[in-house]
Protein backbone atom coordinates (compact mmCIF):
# COMPACT_ATOMS: atom_id res chain seq x y z
CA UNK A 1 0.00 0.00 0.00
CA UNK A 2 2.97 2.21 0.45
CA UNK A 3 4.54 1.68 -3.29
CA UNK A 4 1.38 2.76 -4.66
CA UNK A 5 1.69 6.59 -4.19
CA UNK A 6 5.27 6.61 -5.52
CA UNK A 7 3.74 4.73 -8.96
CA UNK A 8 1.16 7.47 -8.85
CA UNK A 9 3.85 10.11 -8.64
CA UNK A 10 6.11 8.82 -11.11
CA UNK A 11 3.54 8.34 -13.52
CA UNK A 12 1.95 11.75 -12.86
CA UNK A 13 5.82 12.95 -13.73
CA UNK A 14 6.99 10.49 -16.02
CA UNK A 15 5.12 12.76 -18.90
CA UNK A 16 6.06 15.96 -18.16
CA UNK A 17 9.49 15.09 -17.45
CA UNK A 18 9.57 14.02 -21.44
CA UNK A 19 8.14 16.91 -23.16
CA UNK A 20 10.73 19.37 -20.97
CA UNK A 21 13.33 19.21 -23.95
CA UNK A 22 10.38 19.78 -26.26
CA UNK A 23 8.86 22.49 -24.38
CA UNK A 24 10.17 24.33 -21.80
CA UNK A 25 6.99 26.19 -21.25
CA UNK A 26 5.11 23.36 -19.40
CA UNK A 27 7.18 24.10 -16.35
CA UNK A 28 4.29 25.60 -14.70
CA UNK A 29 2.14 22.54 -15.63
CA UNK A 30 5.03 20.16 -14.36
CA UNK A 31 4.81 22.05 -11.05
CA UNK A 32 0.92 21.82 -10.39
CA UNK A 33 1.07 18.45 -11.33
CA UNK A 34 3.73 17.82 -9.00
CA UNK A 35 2.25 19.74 -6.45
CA UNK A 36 -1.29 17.06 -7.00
CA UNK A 37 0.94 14.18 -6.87
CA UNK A 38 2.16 15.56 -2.97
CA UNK A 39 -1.09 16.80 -2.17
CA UNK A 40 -2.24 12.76 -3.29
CA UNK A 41 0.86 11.55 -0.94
CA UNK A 42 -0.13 13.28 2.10
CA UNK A 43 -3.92 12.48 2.07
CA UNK A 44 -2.66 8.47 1.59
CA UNK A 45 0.01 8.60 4.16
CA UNK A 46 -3.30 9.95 6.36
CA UNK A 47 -5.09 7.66 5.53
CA UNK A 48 -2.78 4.74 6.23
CA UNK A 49 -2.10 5.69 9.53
CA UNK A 50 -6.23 6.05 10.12
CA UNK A 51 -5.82 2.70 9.26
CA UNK A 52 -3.90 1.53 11.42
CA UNK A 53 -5.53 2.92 14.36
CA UNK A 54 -8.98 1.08 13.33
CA UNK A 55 -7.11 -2.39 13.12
CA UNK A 56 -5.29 -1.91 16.53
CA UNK A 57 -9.07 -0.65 17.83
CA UNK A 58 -10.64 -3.51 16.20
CA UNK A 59 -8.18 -5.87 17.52
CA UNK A 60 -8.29 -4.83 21.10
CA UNK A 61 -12.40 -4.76 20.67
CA UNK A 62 -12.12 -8.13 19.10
CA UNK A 63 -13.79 -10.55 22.23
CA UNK A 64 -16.93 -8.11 22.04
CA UNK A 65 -16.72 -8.62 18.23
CA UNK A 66 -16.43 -12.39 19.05
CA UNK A 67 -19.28 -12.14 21.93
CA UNK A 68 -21.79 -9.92 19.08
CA UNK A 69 -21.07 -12.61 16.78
CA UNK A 70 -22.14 -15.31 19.16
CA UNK A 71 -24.76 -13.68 20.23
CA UNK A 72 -26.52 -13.36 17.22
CA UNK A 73 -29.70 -11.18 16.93
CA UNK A 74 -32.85 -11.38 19.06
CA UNK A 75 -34.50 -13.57 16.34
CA UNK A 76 -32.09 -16.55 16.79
CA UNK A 77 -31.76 -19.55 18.83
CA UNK A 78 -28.69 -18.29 20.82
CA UNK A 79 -31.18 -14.94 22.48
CA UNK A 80 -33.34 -17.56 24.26
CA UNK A 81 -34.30 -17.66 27.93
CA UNK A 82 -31.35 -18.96 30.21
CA UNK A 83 -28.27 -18.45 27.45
CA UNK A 84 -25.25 -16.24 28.30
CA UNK A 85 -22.15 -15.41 25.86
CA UNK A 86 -19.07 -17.72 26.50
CA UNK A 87 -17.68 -14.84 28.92
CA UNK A 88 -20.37 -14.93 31.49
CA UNK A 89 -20.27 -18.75 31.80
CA UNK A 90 -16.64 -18.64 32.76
CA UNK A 91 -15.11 -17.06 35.69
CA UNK A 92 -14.07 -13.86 34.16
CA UNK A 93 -17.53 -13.02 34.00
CA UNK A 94 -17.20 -12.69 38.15
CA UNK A 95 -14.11 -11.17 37.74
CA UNK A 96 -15.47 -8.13 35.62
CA UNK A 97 -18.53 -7.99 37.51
CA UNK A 98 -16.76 -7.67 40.94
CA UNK A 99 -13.29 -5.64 39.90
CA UNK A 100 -15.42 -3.59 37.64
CA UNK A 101 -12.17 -3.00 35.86
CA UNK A 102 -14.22 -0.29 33.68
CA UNK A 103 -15.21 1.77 36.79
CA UNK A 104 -14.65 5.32 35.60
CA UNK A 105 -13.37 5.23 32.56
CA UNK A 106 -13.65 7.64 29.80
CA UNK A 107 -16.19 7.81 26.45
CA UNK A 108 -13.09 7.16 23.89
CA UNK A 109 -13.64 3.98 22.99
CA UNK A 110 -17.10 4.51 21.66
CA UNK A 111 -18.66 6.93 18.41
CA UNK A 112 -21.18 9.00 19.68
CA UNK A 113 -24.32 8.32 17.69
CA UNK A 114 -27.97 8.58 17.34
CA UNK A 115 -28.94 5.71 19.14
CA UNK A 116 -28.93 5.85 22.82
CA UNK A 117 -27.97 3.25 25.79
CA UNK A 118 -31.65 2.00 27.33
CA UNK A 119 -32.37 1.23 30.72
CA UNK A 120 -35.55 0.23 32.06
CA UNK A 121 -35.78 -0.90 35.80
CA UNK A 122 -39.44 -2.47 37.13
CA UNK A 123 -39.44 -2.90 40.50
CA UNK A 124 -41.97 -4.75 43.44
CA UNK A 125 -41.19 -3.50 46.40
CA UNK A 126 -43.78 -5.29 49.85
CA UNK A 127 -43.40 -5.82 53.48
CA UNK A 128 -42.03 -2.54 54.64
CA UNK A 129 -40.13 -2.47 58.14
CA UNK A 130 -41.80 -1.16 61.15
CA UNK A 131 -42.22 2.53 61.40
CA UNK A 132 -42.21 3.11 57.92
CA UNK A 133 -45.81 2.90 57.10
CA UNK A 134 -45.80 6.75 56.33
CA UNK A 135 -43.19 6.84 53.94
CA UNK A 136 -42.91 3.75 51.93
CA UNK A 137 -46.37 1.91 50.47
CA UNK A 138 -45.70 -1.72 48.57
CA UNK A 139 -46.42 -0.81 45.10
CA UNK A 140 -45.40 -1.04 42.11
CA UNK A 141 -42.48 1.63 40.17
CA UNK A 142 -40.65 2.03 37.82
CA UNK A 143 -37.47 2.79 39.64
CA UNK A 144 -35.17 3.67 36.72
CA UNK A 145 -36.10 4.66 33.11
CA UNK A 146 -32.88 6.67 31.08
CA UNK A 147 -31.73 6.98 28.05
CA UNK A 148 -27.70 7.67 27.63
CA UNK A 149 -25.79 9.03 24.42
CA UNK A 150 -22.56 8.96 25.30
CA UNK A 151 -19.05 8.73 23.00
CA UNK A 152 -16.29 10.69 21.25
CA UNK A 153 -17.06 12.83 18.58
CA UNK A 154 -13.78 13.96 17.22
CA UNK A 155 -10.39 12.62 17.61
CA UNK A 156 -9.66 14.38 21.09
CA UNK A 157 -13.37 15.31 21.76
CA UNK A 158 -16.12 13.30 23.81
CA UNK A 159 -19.23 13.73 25.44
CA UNK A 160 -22.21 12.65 27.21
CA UNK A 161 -25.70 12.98 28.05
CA UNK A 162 -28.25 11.03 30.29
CA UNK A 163 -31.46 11.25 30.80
CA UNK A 164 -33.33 9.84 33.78
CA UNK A 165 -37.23 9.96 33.53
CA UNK A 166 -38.46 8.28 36.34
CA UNK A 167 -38.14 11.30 38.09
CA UNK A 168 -40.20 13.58 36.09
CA UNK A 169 -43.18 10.70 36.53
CA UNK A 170 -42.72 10.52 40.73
CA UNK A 171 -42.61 14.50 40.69
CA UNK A 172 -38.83 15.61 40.88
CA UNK A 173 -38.64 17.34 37.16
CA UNK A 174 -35.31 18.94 38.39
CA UNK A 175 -33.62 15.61 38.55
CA UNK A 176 -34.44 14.85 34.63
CA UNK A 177 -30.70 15.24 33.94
CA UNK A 178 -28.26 13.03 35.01
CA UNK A 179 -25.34 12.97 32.87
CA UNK A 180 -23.75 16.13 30.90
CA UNK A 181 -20.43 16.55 30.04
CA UNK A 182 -17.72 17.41 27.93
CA UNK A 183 -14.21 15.78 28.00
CA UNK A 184 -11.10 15.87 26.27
CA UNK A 185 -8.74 13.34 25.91
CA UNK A 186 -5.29 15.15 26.47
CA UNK A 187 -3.10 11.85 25.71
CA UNK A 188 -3.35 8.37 25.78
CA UNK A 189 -3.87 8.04 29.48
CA UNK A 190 -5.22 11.24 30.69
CA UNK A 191 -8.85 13.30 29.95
CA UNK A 192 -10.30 16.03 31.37
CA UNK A 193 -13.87 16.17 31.97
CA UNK A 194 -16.21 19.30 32.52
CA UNK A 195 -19.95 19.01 33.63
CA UNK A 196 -22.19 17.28 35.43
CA UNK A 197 -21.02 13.65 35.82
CA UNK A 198 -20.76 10.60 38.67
CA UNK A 199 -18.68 12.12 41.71
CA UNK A 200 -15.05 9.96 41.47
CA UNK A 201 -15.42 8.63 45.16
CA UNK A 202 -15.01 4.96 45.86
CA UNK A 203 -16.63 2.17 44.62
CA UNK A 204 -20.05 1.84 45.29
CA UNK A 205 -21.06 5.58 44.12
CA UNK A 206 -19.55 4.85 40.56
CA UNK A 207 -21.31 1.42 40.04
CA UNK A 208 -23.71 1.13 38.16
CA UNK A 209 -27.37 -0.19 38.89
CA UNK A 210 -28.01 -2.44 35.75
CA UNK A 211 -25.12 -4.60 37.49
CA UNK A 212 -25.06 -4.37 41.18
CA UNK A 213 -26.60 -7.19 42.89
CA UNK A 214 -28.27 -5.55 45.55
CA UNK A 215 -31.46 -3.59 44.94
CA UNK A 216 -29.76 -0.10 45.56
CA UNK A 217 -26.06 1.11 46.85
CA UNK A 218 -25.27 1.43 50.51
CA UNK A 219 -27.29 3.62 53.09
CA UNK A 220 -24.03 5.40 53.07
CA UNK A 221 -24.07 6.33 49.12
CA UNK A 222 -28.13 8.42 49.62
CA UNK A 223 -26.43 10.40 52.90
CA UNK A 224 -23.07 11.69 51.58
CA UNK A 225 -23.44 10.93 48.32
CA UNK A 226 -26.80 11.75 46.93
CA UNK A 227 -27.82 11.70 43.26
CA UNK A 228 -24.06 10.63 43.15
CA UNK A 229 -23.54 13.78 40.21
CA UNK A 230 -22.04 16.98 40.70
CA UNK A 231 -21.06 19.86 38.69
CA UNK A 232 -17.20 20.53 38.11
CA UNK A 233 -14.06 19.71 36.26
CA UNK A 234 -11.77 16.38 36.37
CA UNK A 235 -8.48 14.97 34.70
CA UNK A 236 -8.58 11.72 35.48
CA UNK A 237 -6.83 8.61 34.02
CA UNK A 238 -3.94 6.17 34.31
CA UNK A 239 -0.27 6.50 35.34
CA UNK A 240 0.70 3.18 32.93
CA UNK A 241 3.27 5.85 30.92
CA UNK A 242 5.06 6.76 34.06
CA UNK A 243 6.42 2.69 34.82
CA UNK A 244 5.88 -0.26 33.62
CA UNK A 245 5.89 -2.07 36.73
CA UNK A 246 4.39 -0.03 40.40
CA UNK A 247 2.06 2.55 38.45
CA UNK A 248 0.55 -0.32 35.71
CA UNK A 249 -3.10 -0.09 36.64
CA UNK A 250 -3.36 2.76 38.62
CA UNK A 251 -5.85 4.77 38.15
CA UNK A 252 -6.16 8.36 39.35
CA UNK A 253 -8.89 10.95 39.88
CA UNK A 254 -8.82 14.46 40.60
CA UNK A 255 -11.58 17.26 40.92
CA UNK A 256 -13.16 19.99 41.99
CA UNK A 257 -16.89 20.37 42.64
CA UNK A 258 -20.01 22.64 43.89
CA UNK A 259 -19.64 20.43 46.47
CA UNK A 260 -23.36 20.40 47.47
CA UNK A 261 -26.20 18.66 48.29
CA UNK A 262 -27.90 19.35 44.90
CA UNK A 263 -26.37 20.81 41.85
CA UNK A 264 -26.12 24.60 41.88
CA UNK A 265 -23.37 26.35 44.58
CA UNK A 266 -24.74 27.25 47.88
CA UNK A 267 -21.74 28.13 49.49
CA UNK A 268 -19.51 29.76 47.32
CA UNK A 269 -16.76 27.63 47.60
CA UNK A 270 -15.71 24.14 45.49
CA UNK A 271 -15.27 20.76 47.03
CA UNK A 272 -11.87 19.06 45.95
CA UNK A 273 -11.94 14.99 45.43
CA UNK A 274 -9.10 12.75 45.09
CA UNK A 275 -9.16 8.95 44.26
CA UNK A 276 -6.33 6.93 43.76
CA UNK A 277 -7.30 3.03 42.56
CA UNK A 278 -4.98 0.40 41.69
CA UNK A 279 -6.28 -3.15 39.74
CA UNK A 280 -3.87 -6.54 40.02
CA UNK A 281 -5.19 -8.29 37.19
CA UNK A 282 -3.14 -11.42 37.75
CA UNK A 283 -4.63 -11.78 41.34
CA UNK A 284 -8.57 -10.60 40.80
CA UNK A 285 -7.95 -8.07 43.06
CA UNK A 286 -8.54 -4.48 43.01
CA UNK A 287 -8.06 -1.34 46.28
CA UNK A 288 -8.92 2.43 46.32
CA UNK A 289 -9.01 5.36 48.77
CA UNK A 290 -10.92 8.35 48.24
CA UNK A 291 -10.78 11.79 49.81
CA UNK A 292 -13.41 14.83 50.17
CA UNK A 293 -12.55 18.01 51.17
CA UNK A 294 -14.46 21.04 51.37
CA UNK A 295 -17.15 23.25 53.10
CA UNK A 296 -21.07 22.70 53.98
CA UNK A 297 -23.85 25.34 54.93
CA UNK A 298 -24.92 25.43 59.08
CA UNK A 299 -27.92 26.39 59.94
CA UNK A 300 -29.31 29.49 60.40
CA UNK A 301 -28.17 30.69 63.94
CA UNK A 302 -25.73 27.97 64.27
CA UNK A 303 -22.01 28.31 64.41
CA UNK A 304 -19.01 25.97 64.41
CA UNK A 305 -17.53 23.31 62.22
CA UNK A 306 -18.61 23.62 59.16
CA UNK A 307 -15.98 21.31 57.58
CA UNK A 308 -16.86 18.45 54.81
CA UNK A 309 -14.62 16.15 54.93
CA UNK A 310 -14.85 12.59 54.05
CA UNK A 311 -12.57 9.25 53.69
CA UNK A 312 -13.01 6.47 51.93
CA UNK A 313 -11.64 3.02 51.72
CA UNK A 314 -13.12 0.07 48.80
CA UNK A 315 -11.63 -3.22 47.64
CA UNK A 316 -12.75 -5.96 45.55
CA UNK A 317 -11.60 -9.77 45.16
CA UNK A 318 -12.73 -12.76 43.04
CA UNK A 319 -11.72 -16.23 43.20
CA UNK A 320 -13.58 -18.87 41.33
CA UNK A 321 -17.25 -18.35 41.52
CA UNK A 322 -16.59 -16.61 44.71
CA UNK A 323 -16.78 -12.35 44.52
CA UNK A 324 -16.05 -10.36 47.71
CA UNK A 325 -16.47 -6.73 48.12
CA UNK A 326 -16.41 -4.12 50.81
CA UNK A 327 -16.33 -0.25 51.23
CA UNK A 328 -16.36 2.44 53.87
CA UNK A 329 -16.80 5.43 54.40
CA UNK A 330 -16.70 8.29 56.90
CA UNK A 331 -16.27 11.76 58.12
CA UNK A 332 -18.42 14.95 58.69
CA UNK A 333 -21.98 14.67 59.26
CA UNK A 334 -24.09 15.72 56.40
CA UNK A 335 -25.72 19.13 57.48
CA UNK A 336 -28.83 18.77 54.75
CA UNK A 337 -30.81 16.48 52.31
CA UNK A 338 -30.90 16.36 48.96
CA UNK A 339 -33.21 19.78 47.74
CA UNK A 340 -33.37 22.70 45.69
CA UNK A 341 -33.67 24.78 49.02
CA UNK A 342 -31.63 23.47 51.81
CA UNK A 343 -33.14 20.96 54.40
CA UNK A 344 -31.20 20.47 57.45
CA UNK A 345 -30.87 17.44 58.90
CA UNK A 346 -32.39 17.06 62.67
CA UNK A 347 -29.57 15.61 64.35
CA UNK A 348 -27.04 17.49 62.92
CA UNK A 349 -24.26 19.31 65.18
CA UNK A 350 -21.11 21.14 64.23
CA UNK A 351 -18.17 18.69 64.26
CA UNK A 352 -20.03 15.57 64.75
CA UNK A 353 -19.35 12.67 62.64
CA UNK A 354 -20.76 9.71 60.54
CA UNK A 355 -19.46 6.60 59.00
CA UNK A 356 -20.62 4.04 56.85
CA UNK A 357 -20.00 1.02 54.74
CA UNK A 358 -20.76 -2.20 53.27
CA UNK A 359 -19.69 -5.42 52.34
CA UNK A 360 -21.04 -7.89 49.62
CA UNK A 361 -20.27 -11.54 49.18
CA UNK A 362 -21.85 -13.00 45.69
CA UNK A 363 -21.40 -16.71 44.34
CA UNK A 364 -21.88 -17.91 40.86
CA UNK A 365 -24.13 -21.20 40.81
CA UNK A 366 -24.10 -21.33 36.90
CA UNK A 367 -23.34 -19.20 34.30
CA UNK A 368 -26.95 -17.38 34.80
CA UNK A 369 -27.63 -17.91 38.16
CA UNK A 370 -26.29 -15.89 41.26
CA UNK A 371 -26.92 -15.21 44.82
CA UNK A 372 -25.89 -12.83 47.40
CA UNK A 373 -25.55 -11.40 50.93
CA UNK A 374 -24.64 -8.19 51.68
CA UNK A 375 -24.28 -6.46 55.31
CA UNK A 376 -25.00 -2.83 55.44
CA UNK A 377 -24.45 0.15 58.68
CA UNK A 378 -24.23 3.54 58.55
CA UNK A 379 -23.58 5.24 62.36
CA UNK A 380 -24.77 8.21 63.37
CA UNK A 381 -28.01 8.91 61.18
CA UNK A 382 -28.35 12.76 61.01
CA UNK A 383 -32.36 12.30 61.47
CA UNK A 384 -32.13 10.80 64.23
CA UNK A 385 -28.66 10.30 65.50
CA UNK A 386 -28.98 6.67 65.68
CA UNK A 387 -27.39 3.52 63.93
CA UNK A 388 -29.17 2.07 61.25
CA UNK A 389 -28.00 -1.83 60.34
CA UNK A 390 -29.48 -3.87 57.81
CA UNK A 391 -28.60 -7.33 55.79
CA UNK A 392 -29.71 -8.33 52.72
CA UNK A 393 -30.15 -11.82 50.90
CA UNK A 394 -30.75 -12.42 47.43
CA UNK A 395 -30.75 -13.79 44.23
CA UNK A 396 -30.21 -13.01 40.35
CA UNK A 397 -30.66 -14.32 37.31
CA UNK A 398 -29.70 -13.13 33.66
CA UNK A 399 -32.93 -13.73 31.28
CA UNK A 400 -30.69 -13.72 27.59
CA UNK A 401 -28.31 -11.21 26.86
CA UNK A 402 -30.52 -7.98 27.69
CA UNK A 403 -32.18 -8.47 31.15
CA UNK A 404 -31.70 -9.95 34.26
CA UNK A 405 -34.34 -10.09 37.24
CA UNK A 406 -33.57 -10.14 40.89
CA UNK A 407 -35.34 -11.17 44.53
CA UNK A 408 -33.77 -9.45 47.74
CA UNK A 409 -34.89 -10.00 51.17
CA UNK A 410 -33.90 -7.19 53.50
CA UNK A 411 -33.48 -7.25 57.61
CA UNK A 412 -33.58 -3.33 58.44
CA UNK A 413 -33.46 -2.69 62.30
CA UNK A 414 -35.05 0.99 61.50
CA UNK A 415 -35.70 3.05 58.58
CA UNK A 416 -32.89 4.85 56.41
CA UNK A 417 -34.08 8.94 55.70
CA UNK A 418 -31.68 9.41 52.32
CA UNK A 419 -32.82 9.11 49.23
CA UNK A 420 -32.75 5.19 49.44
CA UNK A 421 -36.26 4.04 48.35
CA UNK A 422 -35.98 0.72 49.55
CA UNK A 423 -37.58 0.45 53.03
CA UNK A 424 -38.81 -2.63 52.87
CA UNK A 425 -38.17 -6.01 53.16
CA UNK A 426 -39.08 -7.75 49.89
CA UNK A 427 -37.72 -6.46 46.45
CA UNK A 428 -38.38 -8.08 43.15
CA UNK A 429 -36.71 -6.43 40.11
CA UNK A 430 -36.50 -6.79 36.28
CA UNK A 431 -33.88 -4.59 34.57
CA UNK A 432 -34.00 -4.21 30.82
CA UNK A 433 -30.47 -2.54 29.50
CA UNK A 434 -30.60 -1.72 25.25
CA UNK A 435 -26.84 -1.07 24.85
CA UNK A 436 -25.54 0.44 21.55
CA UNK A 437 -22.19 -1.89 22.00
CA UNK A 438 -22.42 -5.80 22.35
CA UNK A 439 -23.89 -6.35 25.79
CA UNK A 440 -22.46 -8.86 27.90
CA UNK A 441 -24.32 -9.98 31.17
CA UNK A 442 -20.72 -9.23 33.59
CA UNK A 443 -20.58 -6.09 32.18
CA UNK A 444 -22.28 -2.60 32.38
CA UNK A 445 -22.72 0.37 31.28
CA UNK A 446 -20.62 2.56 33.35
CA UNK A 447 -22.74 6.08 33.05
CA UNK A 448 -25.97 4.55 33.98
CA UNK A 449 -27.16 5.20 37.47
């Protein structure tokens, strides 16, 4: 492919280079035909080398290409009840699902496109816990309905956009938009995003919920973290370039936030976050720490700390069938809800502290069939200064390559007052997710809540 623009260009000069002697006046014409002939180099030189990037894409992308070919289309025998691509039936599938070794990642490796990512959630939700009678009614909801476009538009441009309308149809219209940002990919391992977007902070925040085993994240995750977005800017990537050995599979994250408990600035000043995480691929194991600093709002007449800082610890482990996982996280009380105007919590106090966390141990009975148990506490509720325990059981099962549908069985020793719907005991959910890229049951979809 090379050799053919010098034949182009020694054709395009073998004529002119003859009638010279003959006519010395078709130097111009030599020149603009020599000047095509360059201009013809350049543009195939460019296009080689666009060449070469889409076979060294195509060949890292090649076991989804293998998994979409396997998979077939809805209409075929292999999109029936109970079947799974090859990578779900083996133990990577728990490996992926547990390290979530795409936690975070950037948009690059998609085309941003017409069609969106779908995610319909259908949820029934009975037997709520004592006390809760007021707030929680079994029922049927749809507990998560978005659409997501999401991908890179130019060769150092991305973006993305998600759309969540579940809340629209349960009353919240200002939490229609979930996702959108801008980002720019500043090298191979670094990109700077600018937005509204998932806060970097641990594990369980980032996750998403077309994946997660349990019904919803940690009581933790509605108190400090709620909504999970924020507005601000973030480099983030890997430190793989700085040394081959120490730094491979480190991830970092850095940036700066409103820093609020909704999305517009309350207090004038930005909330900084920092997450380091580093993934041992050889050993199915992966470890982060996250850090929060910044400032909350008292309230009115009260003075004191009015520090927000918070600390977090997650790691993840698979073995076999086996998938461990466990997070906490703690630091300043939360002074207010989630809200347009700002709701202060009861119990709060200057200075006074909460922690949380979680821990999740899943097992892989077949290649579709999974169950769970998963202890959750969060100390120091600022509603009503009290601990609030619970420990879920639970079950999943992938229905084809699109869906999977779930039964959870909750213990609660009181009710939670975040943003966690799930006050009761029994939850049964079906989860549809329409991905524009080859959808594999281990896997998700990074951006969707």
């Amino acid at each position: 492919m090379k050799t053919w623009p010098a034949l182009v260009l020694t054709v395009a000069l073998a004529s002119p280079a003859r009638g010279q002697s003959q006519a010395p006046a078709n130097v111009d014409e030599l020149q603009r035909k020599l000047n095509q002939a360059m201009g013809q180099i350049q543009m195939l030189t460019a296009a080689v080398e666009e060449l070469r990037a889409e076979v060294a894409r195509m060949k890292k992308n090649q076991p989804a290409a293998d998994a979409a070919r396997n998979a077939g289309s809805p209409n075929q025998e292999q999109a029936v009840i109970g079947e799974v691509p090859k990578e779900v039936s083996s133990g990577a599938g728990v490996v992926d699902r547990i390290l979530g070794p795409e936690l975070g990642t950037d948009e690059r490796g998609n085309f941003l496109d017409a069609r969106p990512e779908l995610f319909i959630q259908t949820r029934y939700s009975a037997a709520p816990i004592d006390g809760s009678a007021a707030a929680f009614d079994p029922n049927f909801r749809l507990s998560r309905i978005e659409a997501r476009w999401a991908g890179r538009i130019a060769p150092r441009l991305g973006a993305g956009m998600e759309i969540q309308f579940q809340e629209a149809i349960e009353g919240h219209p200002e939490g229609l938009v979930n996702d959108a940002f801008i980002e720019y990919y500043a090298s191979k391992h670094s990109t700077i995003r600018a937005g509204q977007f998932i806060k970097p902070f641990g594990f369980d925040i980032q996750q998403s919920s077309s994946v997660r085993e349990s019904p919803e994240r940690g009581i933790f995750a509605g108190y400090f973290f709620p909504g999970q977005r924020d507005r601000g800017i973030m480099l983030f990537g890997s430190l793989d370039a700085l040394a081959p050995g120490p730094f491979k599979n480190l991830e970092y994250f850095v940036g700066v936030f409103n820093g609020n408990r909704f999305f517009n600035d309350n207090n004038r000043q930005a909330n900084t976050i920092v997450r380091l995480r580093k993934i041992f691929d050889r050993q199915h194991f992966a470890v982060g720490a996250s850090m929060q600093l910044g400032k909350q709002i008292l309230p009115p007449g009260m003075t004191g700390n009015d520090n927000e800082r918070l600390f977090g610890f997650d790691t993840q482990y698979a073995i076999g069938r086996f998938g461990l996982r466990a997070e906490i996280v703690g630091g300043n009380m939360p002074s207010t809800q989630v809200g347009i105007q700002p709701e202060f919590f009861p119990a709060f106090r200057p200075g006074a502290h909460s922690v949380g966390g979680a821990a999740v141990v899943s097992y892989r009975i077949t290649g579709t069939n999974n169950v769970y148990a998963r202890y959750d506490q969060f100390n120091h509720d600022p509603v009503t200064g009290k601990n609030v325990r619970a420990v879920n059981f639970g079950y999943f099962r992938y229905v084809g390559q699109l869906s999977r549908i779930s039964i959870d069985y909750q213990f609660k020793n009181r009710t939670s007052f975040n943003d966690d719907a799930v006050n009761g005991r029994l939850q049964v959910t079906w989860g549809l997710l329409l991905s524009r890229q080859p959808h594999v049951a281990s896997q998700g979809t990074a951006g969707l809540d």
